[in-house]
Protein backbone atom coordinates (compact mmCIF):
# COMPACT_ATOMS: atom_id res chain seq x y z
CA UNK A 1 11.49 10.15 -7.45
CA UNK A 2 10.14 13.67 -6.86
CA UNK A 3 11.06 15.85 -3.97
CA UNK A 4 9.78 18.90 -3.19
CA UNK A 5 9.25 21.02 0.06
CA UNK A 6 5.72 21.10 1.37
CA UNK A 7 3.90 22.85 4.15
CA UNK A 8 2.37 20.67 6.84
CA UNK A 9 -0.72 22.93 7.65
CA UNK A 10 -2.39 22.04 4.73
CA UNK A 11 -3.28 18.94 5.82
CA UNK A 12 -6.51 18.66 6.74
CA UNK A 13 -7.47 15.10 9.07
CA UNK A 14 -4.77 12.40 9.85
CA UNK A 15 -4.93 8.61 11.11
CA UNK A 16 -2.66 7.85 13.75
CA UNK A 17 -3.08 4.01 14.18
CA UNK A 18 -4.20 2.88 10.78
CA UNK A 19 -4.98 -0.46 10.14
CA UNK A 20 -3.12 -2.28 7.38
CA UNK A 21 -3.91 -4.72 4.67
CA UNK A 22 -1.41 -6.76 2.51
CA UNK A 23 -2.29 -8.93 -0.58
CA UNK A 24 0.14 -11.47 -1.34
CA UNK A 25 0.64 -12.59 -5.08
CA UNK A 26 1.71 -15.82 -6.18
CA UNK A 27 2.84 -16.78 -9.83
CA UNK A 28 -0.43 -18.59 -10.86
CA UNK A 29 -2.02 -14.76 -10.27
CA UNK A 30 -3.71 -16.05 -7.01
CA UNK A 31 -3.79 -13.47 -4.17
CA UNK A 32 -4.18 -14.32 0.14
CA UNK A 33 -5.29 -10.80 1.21
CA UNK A 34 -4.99 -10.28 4.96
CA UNK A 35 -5.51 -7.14 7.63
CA UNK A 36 -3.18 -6.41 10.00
CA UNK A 37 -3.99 -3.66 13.02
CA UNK A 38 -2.32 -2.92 15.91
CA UNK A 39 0.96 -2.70 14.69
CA UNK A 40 3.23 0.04 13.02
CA UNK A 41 4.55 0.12 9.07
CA UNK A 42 7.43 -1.86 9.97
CA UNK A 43 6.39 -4.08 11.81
CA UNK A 44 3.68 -5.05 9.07
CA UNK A 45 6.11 -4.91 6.49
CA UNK A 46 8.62 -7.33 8.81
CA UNK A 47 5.43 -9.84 8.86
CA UNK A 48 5.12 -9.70 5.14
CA UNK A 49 8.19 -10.43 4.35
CA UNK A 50 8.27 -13.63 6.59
CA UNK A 51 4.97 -14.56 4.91
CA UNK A 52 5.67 -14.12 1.66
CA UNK A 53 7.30 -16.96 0.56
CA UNK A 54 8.03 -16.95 -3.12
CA UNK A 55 4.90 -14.52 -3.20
CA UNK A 56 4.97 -10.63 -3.93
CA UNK A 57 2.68 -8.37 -2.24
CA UNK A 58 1.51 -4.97 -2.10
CA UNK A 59 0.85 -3.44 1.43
CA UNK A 60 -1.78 -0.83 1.83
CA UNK A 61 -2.81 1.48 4.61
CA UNK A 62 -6.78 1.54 5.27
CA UNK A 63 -8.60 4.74 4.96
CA UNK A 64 -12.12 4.88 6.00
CA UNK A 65 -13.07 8.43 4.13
CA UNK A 66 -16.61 7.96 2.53
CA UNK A 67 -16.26 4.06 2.35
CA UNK A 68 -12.90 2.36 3.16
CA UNK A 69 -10.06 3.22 0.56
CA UNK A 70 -6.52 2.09 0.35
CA UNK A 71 -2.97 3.91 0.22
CA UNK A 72 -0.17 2.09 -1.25
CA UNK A 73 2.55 1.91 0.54
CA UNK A 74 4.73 -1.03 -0.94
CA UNK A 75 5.06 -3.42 -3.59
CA UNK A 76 2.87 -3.71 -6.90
CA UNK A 77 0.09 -5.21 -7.93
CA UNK A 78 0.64 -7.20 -11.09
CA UNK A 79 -2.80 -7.06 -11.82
CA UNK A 80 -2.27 -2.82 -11.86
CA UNK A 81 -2.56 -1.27 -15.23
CA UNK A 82 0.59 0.00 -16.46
CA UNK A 83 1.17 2.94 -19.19
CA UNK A 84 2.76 1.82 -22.51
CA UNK A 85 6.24 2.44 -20.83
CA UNK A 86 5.25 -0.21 -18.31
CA UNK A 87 5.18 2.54 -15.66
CA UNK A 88 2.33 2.43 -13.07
CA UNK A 89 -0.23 4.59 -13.25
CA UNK A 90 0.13 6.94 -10.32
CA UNK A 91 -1.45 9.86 -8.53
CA UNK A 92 -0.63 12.61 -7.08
CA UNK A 93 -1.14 14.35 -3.61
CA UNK A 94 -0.70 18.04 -5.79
């Protein structure tokens, strides 16, 4: 993990009530993707979790900004490609 300070006026738009979408993984490599709005992280998170089963998932905030995009914000995607450490791939906000 990587800490550093930051200043908050560089931000530059925010979403206050984003809408959420999770994609569950099961061992066979067969996902269940649903999208959750209305709610706050934890309480997605708290639905996942009694979903899941013997599932993983990945949960992802939506971001309509030129098309919809997602933000991780749990879990992995085994389907992600890794570098040759096995590491995700990741990206920075810098």
């Amino acid at each position: 993990m990587d800490i550093r300070k930051v200043d908050p006026r560089d931000q530059t738009w925010e979403v206050g009530e984003p809408s959420y979408r999770v994609y569950f993984h099961d061992a066979a490599g067969a996902s269940d993707e649903h999208e959750l709005s209305g709610a706050d992280v934890a309480e997605v998170i708290a639905w996942a979790e009694r979903q899941r089963g013997e599932r993983t998932y990945v949960l992802y905030a939506c971001v309509a900004h030129d098309g919809l995009g997602l933000v991780r914000l749990a879990g992995s995607d085994p389907n992600e490609p890794r570098d040759f450490s096995g590491r995700r791939q990741r990206d920075d906000c810098q």
